[in-house]
Protein backbone atom coordinates (compact mmCIF):
# COMPACT_ATOMS: atom_id res chain seq x y z
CA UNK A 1 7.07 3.24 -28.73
CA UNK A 2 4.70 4.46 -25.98
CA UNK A 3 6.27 4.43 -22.49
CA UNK A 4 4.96 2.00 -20.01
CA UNK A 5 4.97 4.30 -16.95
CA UNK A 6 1.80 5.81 -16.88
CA UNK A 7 0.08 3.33 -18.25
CA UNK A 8 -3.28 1.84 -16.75
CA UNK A 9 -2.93 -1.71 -17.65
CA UNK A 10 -5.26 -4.50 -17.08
CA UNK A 11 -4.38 -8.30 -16.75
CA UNK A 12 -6.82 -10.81 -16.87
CA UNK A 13 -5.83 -14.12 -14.55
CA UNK A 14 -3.35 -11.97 -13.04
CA UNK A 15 -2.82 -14.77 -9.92
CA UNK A 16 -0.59 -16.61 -11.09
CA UNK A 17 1.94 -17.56 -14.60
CA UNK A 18 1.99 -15.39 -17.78
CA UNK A 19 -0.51 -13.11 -15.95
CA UNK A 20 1.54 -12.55 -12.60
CA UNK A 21 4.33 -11.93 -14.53
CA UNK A 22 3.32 -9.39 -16.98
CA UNK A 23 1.96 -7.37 -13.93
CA UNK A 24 5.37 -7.41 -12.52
CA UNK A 25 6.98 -6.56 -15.80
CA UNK A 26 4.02 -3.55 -16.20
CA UNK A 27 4.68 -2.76 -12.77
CA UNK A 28 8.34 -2.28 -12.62
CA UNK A 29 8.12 -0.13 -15.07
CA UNK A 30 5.81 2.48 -13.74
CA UNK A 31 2.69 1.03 -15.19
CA UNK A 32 -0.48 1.15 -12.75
CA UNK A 33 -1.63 -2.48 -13.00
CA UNK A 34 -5.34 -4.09 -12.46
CA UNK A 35 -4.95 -7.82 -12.00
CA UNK A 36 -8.04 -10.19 -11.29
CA UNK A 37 -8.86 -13.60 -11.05
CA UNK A 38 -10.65 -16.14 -9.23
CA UNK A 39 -8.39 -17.34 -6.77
CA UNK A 40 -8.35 -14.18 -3.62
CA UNK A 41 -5.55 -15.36 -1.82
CA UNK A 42 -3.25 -15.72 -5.34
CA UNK A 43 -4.32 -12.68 -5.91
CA UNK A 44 -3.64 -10.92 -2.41
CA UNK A 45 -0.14 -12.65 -2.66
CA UNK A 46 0.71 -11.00 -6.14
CA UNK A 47 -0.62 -7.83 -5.16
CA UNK A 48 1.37 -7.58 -2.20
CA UNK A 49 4.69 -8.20 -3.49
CA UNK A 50 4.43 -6.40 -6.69
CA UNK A 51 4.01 -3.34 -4.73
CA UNK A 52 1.07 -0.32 -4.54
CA UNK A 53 0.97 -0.51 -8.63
CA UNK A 54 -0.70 -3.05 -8.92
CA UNK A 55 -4.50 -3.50 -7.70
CA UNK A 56 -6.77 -6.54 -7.74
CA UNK A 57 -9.93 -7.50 -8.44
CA UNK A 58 -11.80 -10.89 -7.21
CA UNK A 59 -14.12 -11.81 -10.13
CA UNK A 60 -14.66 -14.25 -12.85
CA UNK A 61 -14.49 -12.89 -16.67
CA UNK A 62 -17.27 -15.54 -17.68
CA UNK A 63 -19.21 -13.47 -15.38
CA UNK A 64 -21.24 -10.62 -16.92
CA UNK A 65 -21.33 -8.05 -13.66
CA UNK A 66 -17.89 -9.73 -12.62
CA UNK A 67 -16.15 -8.61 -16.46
CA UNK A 68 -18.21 -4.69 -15.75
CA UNK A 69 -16.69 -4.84 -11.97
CA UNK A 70 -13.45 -5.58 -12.84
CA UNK A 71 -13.16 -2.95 -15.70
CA UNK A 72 -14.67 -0.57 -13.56
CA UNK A 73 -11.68 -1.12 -10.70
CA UNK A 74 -9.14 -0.95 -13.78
CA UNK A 75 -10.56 2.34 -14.53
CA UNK A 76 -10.56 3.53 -11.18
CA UNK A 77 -6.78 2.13 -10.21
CA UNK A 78 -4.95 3.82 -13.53
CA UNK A 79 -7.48 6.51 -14.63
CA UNK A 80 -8.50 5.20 -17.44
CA UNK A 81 -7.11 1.90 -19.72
CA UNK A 82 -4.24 1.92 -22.05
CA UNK A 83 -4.30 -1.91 -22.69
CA UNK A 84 -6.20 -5.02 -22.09
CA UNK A 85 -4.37 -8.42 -21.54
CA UNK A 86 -6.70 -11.10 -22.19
CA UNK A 87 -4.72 -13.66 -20.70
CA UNK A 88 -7.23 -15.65 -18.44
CA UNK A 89 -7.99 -19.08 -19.64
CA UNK A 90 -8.43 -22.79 -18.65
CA UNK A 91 -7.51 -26.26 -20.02
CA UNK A 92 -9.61 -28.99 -21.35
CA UNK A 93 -7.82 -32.04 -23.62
CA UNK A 94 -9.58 -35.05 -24.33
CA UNK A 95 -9.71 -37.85 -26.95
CA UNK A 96 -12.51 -36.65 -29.89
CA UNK A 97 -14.95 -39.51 -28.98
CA UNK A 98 -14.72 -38.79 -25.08
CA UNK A 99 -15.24 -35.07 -25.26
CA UNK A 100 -18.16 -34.04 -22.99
CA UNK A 101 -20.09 -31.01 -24.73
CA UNK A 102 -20.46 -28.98 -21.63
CA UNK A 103 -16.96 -29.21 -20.91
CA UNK A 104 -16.16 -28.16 -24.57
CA UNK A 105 -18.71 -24.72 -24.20
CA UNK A 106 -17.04 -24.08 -20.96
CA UNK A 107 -13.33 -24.00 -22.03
CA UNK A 108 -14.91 -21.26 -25.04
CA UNK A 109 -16.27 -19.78 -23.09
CA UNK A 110 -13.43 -18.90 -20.56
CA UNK A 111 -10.88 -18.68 -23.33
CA UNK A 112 -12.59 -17.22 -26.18
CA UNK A 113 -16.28 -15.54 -25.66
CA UNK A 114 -15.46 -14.30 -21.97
CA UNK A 115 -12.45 -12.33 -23.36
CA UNK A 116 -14.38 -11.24 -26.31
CA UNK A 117 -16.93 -9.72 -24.48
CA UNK A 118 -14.47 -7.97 -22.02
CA UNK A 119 -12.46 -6.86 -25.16
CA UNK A 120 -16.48 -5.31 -26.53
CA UNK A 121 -16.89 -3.56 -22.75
CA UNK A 122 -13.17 -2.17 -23.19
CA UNK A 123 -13.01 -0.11 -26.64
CA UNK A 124 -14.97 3.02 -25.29
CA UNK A 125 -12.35 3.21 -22.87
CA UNK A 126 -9.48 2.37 -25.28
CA UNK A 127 -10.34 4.36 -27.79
CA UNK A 128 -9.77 7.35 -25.23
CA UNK A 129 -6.16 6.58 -25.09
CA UNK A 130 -5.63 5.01 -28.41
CA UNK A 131 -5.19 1.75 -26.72
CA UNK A 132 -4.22 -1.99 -27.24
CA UNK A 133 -6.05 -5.02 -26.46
CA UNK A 134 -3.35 -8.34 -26.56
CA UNK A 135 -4.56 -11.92 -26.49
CA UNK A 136 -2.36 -14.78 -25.35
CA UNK A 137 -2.39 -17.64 -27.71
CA UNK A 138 -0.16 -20.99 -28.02
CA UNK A 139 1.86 -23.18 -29.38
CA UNK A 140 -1.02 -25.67 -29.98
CA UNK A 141 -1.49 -23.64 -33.25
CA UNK A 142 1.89 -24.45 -34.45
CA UNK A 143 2.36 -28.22 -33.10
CA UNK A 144 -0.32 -30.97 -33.33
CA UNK A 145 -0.52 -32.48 -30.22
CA UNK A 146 -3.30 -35.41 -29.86
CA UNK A 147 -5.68 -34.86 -27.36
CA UNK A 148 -5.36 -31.49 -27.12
CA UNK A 149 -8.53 -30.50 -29.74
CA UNK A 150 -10.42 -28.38 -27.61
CA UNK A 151 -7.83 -26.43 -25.97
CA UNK A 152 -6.27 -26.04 -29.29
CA UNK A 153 -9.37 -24.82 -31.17
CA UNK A 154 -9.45 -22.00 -28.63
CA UNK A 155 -6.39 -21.11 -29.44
CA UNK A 156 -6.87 -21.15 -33.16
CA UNK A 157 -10.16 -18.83 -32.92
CA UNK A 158 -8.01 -16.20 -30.53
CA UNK A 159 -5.39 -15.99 -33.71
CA UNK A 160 -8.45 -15.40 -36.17
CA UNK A 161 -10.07 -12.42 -33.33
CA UNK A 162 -7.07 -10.93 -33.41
CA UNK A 163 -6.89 -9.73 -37.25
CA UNK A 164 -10.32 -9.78 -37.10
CA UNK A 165 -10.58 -6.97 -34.20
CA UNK A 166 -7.47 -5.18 -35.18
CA UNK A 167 -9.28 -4.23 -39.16
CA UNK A 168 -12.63 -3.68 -36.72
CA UNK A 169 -10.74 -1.54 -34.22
CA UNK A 170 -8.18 0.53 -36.42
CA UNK A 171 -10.44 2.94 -36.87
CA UNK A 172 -10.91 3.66 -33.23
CA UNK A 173 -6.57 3.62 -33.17
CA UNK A 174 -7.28 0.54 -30.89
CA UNK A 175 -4.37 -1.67 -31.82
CA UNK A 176 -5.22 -5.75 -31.17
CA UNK A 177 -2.37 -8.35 -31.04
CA UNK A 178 -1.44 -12.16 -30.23
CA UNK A 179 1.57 -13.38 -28.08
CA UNK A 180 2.32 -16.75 -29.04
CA UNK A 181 4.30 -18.63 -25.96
CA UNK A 182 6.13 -21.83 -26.58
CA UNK A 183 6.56 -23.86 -23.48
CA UNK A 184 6.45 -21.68 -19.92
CA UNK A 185 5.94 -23.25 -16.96
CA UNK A 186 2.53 -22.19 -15.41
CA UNK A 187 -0.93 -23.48 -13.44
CA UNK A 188 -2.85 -23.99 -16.26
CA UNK A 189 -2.57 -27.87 -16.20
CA UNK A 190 -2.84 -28.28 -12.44
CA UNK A 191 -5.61 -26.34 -12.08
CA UNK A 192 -7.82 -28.32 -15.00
CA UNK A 193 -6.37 -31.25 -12.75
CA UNK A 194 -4.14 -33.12 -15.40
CA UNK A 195 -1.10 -32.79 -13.68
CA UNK A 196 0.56 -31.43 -10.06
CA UNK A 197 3.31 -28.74 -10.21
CA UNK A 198 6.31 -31.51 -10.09
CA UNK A 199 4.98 -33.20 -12.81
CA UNK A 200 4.06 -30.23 -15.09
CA UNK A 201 7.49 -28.94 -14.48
CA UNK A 202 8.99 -32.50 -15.60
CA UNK A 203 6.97 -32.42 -18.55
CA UNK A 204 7.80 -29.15 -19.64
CA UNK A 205 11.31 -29.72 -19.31
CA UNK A 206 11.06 -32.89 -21.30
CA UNK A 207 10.03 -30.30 -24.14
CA UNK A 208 13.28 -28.25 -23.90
CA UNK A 209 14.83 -30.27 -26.47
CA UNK A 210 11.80 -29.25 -29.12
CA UNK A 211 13.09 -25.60 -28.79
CA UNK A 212 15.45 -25.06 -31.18
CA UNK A 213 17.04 -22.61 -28.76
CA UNK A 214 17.41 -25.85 -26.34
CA UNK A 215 14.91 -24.96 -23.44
CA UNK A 216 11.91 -23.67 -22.25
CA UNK A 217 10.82 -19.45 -21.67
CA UNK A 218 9.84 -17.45 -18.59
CA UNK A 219 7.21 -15.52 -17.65
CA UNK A 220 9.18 -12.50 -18.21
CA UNK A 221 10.52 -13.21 -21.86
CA UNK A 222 6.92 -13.44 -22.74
CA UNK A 223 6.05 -10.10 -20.96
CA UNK A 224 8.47 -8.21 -22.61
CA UNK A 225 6.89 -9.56 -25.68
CA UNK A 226 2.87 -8.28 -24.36
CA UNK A 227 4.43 -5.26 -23.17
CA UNK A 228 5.84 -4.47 -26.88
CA UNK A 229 2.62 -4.94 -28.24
CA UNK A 230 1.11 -2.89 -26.15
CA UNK A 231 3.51 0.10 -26.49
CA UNK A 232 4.58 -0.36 -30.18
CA UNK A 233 2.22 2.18 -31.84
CA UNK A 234 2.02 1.12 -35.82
CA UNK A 235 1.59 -2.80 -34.78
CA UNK A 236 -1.76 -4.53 -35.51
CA UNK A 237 -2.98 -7.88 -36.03
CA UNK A 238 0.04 -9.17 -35.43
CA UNK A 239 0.56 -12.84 -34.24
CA UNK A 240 3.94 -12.96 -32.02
CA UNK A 241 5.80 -16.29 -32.00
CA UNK A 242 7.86 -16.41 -28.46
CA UNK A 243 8.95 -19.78 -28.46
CA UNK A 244 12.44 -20.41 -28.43
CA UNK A 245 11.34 -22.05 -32.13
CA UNK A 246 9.04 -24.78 -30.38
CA UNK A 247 6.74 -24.12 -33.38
CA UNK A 248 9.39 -24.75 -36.02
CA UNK A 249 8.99 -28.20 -35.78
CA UNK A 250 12.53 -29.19 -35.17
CA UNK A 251 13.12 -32.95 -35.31
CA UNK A 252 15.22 -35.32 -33.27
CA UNK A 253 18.76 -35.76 -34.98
């Protein structure tokens, strides 16, 4: 296993959830840490209590210069880049017949091409180290949930990039993986406007029962699961289930 201290990580929509806490996890441990996001004042808040490891970036990844600028301050914070966590995304759900195209390009866009392309900008730099790139993907993969087709889809194509990159990148020793959360409480549903933080915490406590291990995970369990991926130096293409068994299926009774 590598050792995380040292490292020059970088975590895409670092503000706030899954993000925030992997750069505390990274952090802790001695990593130097790039977050970025949209949202300055989440990511002035993170920055500042994480400590002087961790650096952030204002910028949007479905912005060309805004994916080169916040590389470029990755590079410049850690010396270089040891991993890539593609963990920036957004929600869409919607009934099939309802779906509004532009809505359905947009949520791609932010959860598939955008990290894509920051993945393409990253491998000169990876290679250098004999890096990891990790995508974040879901438990809509495992569980059919109606109304969730769009979000879901993006999901599914992040599995498929990851195998796909990892044969692409081997060559390069760039190792590319998938963390596969079950439910964690985070902002993803407030911010596409579905829900407000006391009901998204309500629902996702209604799910604890779904777990087979009787509850939902936290942002850290899920970081220690990025962070092996990123250190763990003969793992590639792997697709990580950390869901307390959410994806098993388990039924009532």
């Amino acid at each position: 296993m590598r050792d995380i201290a040292g490292m020059s990580v970088l975590v895409t929509g670092g503000g706030s959830g899954l993000g925030e806490g992997t750069a505390r996890h990274f952090a802790t441990r001695g990593a130097k840490v790039t977050i970025c996001g949209r949202r300055l004042s989440k990511l002035e808040a993170v920055a500042k209590s994480i400590g002087p490891k961790c650096h952030f970036v204002e910028g949007d990844i479905t912005n060309a210069q805004d994916r080169a600028n916040i590389l470029a301050a990755a590079i410049g914070h850690g010396g270089g880049l040891h991993a890539l966590i593609n963990n920036a995304g957004n929600m869409y759900r919607g009934p099939l017949v309802e779906l509004d195209e532009q809505k359905l390009l947009d949520v791609f866009n932010s959860n598939v091409v955008s990290a894509m392309m920051l993945s393409g900008l990253a491998v000169q730099h990876l290679a250098k180290t004999q890096g990891a790139i990790v995508f974040i993907g879901s438990v809509h993969t495992r569980r059919a949930y109606p109304g969730a087709s769009p979000y879901a889809a993006t999901k599914g194509a992040v599995e498929v990039l990851t195998r796909v990159l990892a044969a692409e990148l081997g060559s390069q020793k760039i190792r590319v993986n998938c963390v596969v959360p079950g439910a964690v409480f985070t902002e993803i549903n407030q911010r596409a406007g579905l829900l407000d933080d006391a009901a998204a915490r309500k629902r996702l406590e209604a799910m604890a029962s779904s777990h087979v291990l009787g509850r939902i995970g936290t942002e850290e369990e899920i970081a220690e699961a990025i962070a092996y991926l990123s250190c763990a130096e003969w793992t590639t293409g792997a697709v990580l289930e950390v869901d307390g068994g959410l994806g098993l299926g388990l039924s009532p009774g």
